[in-house]
N, C-alpha and C. Protein backbone atom coordinates (compact mmCIF):
# COMPACT_ATOMS: atom_id res chain seq x y z
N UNK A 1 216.53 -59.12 263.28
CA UNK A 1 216.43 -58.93 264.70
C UNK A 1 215.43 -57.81 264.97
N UNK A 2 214.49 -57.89 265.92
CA UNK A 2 213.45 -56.94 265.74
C UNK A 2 213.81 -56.32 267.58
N UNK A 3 213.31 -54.85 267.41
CA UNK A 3 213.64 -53.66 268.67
C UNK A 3 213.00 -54.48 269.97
N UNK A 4 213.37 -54.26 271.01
CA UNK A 4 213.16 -54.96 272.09
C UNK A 4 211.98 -54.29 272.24
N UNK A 5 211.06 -55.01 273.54
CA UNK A 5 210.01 -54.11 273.90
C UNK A 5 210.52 -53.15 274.49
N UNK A 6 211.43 -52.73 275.82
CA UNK A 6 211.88 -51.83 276.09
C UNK A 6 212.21 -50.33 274.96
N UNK A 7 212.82 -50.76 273.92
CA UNK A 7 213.08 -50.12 272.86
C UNK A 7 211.86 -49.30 272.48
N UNK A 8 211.00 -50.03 272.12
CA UNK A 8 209.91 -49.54 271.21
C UNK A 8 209.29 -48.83 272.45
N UNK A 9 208.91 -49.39 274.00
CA UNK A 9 208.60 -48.67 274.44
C UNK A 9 209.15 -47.08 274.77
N UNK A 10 210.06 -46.96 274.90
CA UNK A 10 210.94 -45.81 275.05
C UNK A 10 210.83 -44.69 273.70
N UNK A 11 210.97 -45.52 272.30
CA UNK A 11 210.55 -44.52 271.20
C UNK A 11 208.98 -44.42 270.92
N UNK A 12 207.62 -45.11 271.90
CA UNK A 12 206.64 -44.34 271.83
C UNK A 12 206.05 -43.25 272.18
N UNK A 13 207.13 -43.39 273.78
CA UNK A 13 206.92 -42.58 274.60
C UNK A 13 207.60 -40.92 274.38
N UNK A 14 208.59 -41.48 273.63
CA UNK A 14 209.83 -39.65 272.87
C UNK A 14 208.25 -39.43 271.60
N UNK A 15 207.56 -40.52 271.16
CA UNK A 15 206.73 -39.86 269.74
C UNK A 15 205.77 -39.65 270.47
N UNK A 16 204.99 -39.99 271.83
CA UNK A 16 203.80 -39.11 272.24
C UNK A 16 204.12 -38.09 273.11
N UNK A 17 205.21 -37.87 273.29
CA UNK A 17 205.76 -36.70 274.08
C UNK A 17 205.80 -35.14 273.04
N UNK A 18 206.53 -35.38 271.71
CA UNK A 18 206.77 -34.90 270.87
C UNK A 18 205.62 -34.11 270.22
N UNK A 19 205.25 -36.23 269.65
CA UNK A 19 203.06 -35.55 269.21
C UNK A 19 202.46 -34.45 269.57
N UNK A 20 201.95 -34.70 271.37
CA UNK A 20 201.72 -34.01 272.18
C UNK A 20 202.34 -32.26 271.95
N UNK A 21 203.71 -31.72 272.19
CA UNK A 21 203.80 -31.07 271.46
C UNK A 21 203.74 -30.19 269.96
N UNK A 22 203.95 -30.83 269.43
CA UNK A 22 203.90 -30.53 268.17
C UNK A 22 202.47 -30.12 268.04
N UNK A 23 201.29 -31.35 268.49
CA UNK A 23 200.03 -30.98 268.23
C UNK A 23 199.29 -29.45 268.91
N UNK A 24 200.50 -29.24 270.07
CA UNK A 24 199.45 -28.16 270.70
C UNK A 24 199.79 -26.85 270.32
N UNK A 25 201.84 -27.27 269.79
CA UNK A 25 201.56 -25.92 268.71
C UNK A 25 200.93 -25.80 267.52
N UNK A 26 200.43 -27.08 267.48
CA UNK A 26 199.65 -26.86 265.92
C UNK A 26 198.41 -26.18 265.87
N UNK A 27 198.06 -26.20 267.06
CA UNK A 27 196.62 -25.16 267.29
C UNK A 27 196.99 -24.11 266.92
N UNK A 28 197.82 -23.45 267.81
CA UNK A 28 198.47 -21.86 267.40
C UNK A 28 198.49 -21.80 265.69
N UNK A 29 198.26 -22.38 264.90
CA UNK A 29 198.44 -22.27 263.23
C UNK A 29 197.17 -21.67 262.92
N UNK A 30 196.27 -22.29 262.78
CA UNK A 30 195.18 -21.25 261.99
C UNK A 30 194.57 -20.55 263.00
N UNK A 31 194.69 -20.12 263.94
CA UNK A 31 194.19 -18.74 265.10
C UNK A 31 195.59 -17.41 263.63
N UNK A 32 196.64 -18.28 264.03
CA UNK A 32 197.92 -17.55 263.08
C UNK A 32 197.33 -17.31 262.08
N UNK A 33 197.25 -18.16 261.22
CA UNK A 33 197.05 -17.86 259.49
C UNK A 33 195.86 -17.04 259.61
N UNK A 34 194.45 -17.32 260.18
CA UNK A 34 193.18 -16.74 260.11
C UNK A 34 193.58 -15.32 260.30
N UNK A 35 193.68 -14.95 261.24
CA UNK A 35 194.65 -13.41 261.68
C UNK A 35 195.63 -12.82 260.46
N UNK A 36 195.95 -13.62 259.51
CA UNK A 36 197.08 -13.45 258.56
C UNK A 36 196.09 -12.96 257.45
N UNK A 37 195.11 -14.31 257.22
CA UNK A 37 194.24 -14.48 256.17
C UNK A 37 193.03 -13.20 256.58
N UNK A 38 192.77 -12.59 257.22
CA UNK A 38 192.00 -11.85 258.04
C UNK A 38 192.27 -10.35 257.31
N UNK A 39 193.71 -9.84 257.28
CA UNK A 39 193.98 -9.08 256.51
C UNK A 39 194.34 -9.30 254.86
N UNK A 40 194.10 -10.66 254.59
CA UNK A 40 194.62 -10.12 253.08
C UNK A 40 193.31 -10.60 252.20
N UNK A 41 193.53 -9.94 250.99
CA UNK A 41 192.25 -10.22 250.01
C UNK A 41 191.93 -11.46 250.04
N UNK A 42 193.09 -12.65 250.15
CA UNK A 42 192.14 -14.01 249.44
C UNK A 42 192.72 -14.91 250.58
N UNK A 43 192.42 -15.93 250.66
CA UNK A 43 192.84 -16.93 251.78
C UNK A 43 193.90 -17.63 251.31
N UNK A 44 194.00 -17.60 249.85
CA UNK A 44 195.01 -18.51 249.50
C UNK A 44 196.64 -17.37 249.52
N UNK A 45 195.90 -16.13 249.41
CA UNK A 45 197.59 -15.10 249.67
C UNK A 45 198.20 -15.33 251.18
N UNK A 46 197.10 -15.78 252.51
CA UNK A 46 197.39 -16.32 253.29
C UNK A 46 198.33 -17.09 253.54
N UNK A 47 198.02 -18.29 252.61
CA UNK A 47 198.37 -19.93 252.61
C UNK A 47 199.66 -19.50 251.78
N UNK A 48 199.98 -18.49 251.04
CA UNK A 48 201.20 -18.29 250.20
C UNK A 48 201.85 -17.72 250.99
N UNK A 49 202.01 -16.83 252.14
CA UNK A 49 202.62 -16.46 253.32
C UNK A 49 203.01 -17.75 254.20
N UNK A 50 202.17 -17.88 254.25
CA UNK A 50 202.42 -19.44 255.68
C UNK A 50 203.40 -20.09 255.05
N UNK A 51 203.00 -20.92 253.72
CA UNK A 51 204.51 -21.72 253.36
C UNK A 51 205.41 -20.90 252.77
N UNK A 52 205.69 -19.88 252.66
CA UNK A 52 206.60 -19.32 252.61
C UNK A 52 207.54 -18.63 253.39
N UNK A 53 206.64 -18.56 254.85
CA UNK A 53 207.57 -18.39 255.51
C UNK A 53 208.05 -20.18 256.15
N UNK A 54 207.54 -20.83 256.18
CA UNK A 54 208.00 -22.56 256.38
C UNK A 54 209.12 -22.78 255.56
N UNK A 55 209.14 -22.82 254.26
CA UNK A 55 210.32 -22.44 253.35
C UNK A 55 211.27 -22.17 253.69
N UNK A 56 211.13 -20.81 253.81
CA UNK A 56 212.75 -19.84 254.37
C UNK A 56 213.02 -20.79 255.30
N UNK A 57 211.94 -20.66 256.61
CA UNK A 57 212.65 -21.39 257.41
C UNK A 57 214.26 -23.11 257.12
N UNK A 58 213.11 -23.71 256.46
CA UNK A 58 213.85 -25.15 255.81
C UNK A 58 215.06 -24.86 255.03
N UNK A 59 214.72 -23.62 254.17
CA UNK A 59 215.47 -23.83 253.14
C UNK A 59 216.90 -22.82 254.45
N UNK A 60 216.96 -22.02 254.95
CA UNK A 60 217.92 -21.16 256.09
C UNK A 60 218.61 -22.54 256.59
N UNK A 61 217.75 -23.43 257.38
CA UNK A 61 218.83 -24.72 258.16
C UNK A 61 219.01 -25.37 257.29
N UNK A 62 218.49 -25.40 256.05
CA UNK A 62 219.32 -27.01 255.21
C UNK A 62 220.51 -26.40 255.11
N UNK A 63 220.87 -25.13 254.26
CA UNK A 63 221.88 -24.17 253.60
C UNK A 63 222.90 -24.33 254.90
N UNK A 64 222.33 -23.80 255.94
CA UNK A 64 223.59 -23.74 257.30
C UNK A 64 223.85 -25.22 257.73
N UNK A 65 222.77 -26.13 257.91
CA UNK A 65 223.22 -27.66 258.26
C UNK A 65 224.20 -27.94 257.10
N UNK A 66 224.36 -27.81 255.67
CA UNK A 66 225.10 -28.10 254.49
C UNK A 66 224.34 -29.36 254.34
N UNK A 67 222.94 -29.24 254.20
CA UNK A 67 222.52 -30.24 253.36
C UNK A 67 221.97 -29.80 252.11
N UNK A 68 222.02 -28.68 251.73
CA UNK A 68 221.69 -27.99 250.53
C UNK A 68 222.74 -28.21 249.14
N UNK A 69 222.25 -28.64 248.11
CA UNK A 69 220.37 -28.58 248.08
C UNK A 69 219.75 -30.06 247.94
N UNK A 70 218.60 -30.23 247.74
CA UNK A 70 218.37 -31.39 248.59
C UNK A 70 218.31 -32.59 247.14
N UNK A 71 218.72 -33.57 247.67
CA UNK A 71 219.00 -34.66 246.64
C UNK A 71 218.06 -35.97 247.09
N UNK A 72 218.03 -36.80 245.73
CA UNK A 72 217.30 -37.94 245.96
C UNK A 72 218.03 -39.18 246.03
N UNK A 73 217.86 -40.38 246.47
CA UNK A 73 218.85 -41.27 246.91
C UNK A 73 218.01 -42.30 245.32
N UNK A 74 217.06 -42.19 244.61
CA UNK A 74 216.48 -42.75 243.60
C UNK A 74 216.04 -41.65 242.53
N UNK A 75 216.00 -42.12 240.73
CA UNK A 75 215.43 -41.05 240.71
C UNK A 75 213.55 -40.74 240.45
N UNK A 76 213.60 -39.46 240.81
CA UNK A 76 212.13 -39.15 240.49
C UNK A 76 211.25 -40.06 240.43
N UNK A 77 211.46 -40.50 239.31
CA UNK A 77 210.16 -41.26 238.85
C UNK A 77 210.44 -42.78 239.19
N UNK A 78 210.98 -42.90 240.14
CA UNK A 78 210.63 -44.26 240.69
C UNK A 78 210.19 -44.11 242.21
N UNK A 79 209.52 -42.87 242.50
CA UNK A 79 209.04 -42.59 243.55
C UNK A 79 207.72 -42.97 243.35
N UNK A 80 206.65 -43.38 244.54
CA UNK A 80 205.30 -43.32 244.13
C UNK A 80 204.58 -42.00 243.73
N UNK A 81 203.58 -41.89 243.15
CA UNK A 81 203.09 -40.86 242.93
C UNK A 81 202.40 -40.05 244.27
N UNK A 82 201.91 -40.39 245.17
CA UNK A 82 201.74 -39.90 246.31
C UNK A 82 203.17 -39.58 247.12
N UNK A 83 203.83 -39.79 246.86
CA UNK A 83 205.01 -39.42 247.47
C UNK A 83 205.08 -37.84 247.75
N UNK A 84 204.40 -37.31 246.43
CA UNK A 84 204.69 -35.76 245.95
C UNK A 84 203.57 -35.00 246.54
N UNK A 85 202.50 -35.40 247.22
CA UNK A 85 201.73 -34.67 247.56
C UNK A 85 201.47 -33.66 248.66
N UNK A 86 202.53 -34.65 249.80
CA UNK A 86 202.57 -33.31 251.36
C UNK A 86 202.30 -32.43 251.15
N UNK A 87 203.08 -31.63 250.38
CA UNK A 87 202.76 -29.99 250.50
C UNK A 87 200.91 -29.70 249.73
N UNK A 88 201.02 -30.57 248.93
CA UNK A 88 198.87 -30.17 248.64
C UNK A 88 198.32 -30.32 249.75
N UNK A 89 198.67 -31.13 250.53
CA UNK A 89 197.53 -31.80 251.47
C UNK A 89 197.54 -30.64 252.73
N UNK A 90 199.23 -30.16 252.46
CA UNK A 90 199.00 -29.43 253.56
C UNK A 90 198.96 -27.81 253.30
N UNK A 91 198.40 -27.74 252.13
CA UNK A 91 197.52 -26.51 251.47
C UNK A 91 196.35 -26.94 251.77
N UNK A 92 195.62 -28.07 251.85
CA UNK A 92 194.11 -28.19 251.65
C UNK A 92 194.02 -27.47 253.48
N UNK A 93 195.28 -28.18 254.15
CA UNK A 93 194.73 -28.44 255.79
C UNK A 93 194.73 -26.52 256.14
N UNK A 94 195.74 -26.31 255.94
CA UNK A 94 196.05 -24.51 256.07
C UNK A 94 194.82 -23.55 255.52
N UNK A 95 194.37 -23.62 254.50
CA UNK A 95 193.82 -23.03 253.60
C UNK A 95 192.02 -23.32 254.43
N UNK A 96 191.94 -24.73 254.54
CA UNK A 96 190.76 -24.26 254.65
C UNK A 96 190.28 -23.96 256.42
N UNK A 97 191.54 -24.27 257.10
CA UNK A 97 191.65 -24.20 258.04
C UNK A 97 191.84 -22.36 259.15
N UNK A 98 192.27 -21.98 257.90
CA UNK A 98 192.35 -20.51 258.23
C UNK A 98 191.20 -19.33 257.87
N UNK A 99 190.07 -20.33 256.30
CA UNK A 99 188.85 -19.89 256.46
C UNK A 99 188.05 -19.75 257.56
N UNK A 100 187.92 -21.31 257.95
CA UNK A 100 187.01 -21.89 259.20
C UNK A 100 187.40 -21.65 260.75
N UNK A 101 188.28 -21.95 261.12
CA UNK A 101 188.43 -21.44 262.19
C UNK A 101 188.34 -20.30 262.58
N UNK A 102 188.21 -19.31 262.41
CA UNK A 102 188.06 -17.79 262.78
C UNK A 102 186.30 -17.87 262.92
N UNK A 103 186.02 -18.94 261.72
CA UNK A 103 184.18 -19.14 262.04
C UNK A 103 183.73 -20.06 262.84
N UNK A 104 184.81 -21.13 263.10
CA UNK A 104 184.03 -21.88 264.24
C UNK A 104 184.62 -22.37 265.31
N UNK A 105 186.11 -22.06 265.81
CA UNK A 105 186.84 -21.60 266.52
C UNK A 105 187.65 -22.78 266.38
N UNK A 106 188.74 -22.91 267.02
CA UNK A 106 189.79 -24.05 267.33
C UNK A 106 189.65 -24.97 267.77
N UNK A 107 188.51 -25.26 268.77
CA UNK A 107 188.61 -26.97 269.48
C UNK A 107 187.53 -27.54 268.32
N UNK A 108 186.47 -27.10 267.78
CA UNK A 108 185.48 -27.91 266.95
C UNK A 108 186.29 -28.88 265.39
N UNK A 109 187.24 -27.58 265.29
CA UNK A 109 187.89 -27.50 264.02
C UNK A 109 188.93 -28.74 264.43
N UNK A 110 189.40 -28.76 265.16
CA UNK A 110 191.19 -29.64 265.77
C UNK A 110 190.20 -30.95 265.93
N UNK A 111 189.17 -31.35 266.23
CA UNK A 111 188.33 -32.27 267.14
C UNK A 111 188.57 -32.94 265.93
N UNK A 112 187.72 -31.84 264.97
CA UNK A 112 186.96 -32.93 263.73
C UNK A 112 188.70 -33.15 263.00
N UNK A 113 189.75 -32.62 262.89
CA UNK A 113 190.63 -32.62 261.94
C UNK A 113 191.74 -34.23 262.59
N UNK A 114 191.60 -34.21 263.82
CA UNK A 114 192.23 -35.32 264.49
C UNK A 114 191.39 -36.14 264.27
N UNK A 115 190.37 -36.19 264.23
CA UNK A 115 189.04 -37.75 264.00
C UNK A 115 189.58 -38.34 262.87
N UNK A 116 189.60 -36.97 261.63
CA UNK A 116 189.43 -37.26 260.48
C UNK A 116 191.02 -38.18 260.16
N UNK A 117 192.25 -37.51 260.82
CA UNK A 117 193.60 -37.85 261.19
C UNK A 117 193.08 -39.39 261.53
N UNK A 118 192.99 -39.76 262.73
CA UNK A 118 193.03 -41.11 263.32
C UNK A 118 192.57 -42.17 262.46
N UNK A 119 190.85 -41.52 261.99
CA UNK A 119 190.16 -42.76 261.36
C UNK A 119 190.80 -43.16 260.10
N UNK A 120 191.79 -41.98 259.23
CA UNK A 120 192.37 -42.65 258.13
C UNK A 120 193.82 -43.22 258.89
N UNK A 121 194.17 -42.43 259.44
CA UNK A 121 195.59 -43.59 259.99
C UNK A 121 195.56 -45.20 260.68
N UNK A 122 194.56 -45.37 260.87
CA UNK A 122 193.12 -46.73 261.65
C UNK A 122 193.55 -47.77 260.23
N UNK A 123 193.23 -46.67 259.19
CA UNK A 123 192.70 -47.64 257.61
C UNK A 123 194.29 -47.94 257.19
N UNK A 124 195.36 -46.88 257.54
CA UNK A 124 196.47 -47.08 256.50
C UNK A 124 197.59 -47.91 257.24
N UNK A 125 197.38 -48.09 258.41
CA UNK A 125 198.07 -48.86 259.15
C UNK A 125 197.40 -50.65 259.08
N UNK A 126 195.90 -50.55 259.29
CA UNK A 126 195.34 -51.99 259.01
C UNK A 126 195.98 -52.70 257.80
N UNK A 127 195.75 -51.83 256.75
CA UNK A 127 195.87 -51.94 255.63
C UNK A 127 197.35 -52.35 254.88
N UNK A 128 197.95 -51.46 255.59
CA UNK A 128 199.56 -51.11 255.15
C UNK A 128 199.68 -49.85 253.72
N UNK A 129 198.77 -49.24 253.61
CA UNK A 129 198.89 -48.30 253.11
C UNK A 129 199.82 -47.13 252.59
N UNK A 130 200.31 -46.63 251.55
CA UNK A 130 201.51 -45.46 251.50
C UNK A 130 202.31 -45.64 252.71
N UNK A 131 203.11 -47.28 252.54
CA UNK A 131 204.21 -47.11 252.64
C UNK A 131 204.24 -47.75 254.63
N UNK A 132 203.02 -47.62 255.07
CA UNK A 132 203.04 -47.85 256.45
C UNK A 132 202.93 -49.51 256.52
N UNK A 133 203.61 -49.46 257.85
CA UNK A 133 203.88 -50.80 258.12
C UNK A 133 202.08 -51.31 258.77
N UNK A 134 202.20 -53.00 258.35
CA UNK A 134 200.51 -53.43 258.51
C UNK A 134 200.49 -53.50 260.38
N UNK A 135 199.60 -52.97 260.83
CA UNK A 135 199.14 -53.54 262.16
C UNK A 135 197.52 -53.29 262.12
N UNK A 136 197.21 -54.68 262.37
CA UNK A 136 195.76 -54.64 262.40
C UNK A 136 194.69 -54.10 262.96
N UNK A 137 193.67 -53.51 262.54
CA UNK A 137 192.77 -52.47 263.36
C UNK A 137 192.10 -53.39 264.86
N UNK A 138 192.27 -53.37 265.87
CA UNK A 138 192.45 -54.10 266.38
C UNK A 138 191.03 -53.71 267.57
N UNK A 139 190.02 -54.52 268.46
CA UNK A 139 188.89 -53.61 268.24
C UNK A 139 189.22 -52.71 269.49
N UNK A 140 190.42 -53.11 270.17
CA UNK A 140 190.49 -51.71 271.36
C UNK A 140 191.19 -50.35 270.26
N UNK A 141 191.75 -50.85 269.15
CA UNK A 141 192.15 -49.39 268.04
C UNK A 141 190.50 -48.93 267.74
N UNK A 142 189.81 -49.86 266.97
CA UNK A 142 188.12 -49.45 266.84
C UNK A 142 187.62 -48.47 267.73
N UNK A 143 187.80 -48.98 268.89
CA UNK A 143 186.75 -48.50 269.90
C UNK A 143 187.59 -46.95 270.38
N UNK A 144 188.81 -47.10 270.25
CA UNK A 144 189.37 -45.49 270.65
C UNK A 144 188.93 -44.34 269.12
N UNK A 145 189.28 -44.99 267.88
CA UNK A 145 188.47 -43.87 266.85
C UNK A 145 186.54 -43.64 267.18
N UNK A 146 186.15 -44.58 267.44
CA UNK A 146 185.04 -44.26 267.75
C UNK A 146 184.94 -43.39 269.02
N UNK A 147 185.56 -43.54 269.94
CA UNK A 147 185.27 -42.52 271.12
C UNK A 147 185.91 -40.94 270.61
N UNK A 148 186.61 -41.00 269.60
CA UNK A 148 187.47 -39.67 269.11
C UNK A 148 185.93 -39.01 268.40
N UNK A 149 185.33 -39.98 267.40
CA UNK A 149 183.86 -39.69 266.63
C UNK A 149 182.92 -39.23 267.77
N UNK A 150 182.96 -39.59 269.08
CA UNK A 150 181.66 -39.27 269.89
C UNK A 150 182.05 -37.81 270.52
N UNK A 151 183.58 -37.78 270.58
CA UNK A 151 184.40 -36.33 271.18
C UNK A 151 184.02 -35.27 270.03
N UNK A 152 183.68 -35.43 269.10
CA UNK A 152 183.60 -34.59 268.31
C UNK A 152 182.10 -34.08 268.53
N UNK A 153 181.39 -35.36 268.32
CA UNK A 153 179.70 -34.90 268.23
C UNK A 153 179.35 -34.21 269.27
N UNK A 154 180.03 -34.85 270.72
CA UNK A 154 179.83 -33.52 271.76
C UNK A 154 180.49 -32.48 271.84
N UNK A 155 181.53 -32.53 271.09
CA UNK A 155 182.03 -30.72 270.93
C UNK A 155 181.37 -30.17 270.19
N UNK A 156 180.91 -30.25 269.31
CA UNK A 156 179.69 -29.98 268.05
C UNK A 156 178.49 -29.38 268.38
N UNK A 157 178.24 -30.39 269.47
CA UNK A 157 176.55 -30.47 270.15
C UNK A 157 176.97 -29.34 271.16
N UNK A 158 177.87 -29.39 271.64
CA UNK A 158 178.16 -28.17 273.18
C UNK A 158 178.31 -27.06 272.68
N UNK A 159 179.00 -26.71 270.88
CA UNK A 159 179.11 -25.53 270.61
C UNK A 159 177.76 -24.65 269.71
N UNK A 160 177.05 -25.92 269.08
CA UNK A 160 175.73 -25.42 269.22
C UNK A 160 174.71 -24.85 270.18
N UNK A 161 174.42 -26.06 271.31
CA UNK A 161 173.90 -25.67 272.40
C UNK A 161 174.20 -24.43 272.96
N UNK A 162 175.68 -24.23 273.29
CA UNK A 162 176.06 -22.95 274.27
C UNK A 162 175.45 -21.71 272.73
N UNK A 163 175.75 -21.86 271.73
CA UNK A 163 174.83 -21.04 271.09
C UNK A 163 173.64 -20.29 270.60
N UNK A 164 173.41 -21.24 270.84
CA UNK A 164 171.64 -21.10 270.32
C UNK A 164 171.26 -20.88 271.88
N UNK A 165 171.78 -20.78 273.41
CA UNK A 165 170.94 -20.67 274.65
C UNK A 165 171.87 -19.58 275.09
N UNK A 166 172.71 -18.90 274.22
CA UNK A 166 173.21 -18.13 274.80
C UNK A 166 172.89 -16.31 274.65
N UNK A 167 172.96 -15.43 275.62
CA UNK A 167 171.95 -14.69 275.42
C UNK A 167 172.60 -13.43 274.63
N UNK A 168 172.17 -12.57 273.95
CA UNK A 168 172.81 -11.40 272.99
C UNK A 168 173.44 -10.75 274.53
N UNK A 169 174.59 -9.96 274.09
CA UNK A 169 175.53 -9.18 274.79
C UNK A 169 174.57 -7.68 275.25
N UNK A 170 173.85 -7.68 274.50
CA UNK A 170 173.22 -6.38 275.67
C UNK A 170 172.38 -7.22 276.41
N UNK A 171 171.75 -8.28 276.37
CA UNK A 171 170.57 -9.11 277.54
C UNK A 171 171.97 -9.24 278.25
N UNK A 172 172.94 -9.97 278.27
CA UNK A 172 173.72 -9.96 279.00
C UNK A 172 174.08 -8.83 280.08
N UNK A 173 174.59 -7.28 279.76
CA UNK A 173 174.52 -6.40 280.54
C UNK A 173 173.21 -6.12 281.37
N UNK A 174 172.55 -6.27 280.55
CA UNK A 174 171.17 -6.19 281.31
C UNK A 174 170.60 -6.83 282.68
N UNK A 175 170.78 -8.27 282.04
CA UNK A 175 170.89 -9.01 283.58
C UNK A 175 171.85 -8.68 284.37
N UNK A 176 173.16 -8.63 284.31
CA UNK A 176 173.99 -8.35 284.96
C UNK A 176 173.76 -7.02 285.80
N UNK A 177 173.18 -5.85 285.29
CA UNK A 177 172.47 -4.84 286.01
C UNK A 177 171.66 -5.09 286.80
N UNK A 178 170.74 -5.99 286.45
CA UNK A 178 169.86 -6.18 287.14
C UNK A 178 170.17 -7.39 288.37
N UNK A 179 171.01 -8.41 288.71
CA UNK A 179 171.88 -8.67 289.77
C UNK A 179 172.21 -7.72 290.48
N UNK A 180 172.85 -6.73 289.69
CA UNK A 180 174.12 -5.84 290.84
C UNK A 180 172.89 -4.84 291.39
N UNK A 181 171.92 -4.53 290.86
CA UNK A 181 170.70 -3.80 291.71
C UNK A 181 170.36 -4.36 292.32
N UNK A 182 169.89 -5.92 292.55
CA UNK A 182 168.78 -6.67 293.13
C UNK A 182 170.42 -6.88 294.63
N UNK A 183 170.91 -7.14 294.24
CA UNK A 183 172.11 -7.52 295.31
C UNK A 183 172.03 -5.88 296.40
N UNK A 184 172.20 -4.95 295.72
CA UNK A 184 172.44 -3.99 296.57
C UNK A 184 171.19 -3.50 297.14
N UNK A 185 170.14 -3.99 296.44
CA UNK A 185 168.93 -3.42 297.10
C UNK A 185 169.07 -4.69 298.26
N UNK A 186 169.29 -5.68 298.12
CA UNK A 186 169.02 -6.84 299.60
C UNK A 186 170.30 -6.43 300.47
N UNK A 187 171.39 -5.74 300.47
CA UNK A 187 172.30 -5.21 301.48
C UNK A 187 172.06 -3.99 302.12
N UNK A 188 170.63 -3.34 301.56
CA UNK A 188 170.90 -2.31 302.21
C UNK A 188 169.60 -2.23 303.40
């Protein structure tokens, strides 16, 4: 028996509500870690702070929920081998994410990291990939990763542009002096 449309509509709408959240505290993460990583010698003593405090956290509610400690319903090794990787992947995302962002700020960084998000979730869903159920790339799915690819090139292009035309902080005071003179010389 398969979920009504009502159904499914109702649990897309709790997962883009959620998404939505989740994603916008996920910005707040490497502004966090960079600031973290900012003071310590290496980026990866950073990334050893961050999941460690994620840890405590998990490991504090499993212990009080009494789901501690955590068990497998199969064993080990009849898991796939990607099964085991979350936590790398989400060393690669932290780690290099707390380099870069402090160098090229949060929306360029989130732009390209959601593109990069969509266009493989595009492939693993067509596909049926690790475990995801098949739905076909379908070309209104096409045409939304591609508009995510063009969101990027103009965040890219806008954060160059506003760079390269933007003027050093003393030309800045400067003009700005030179307004607040030219203004008061025409009022008086």
């Amino acid at each position: 028996m398969s979920p009504s449309p009502a159904s499914e509509t109702g649990w897309m709408a709790i997962a883009i509500i959620i998404g939505l959240f989740a994603g916008g505290i996920l910005a707040i993460q490497p502004s966090a870690n960079g600031m973290l990583g900012k003071y310590m010698h290496h980026p990866l003593h950073a990334s050893l702070f961050s999941f460690g405090s994620g840890f405590a956290i998990v490991l504090v509610i499993t212990i009080v929920g009494g789901i501690f400690p955590p068990r497998l319903s199969v064993s080990p090794g009849q898991l796939p081998y990607w099964a085991w990787i979350g936590g790398a992947i989400g060393v690669v995302l932290v780690t290099s994410s707390l380099v870069l962002v402090p160098r090229v700020g949060s929306l360029p960084w989130f732009a390209a990291v959601m593109t990069g998000q969509t266009l493989l979730a595009l492939m693993l869903d067509h596909y049926g990939w690790f475990g995801n159920p098949r739905v076909p790339a379908s070309p209104l799915r096409v045409i939304g990763v591609l508009l995510l690819i063009l969101g990027v090139l103009a965040i890219v292009l806008a954060k160059h542009y506003e760079s390269s035309s933007s003027l050093p902080l003393s030309k800045h005071a400067d003009t700005n002096a030179d307004r607040t003179s030219a203004v008061e010389n025409a009022n008086q």
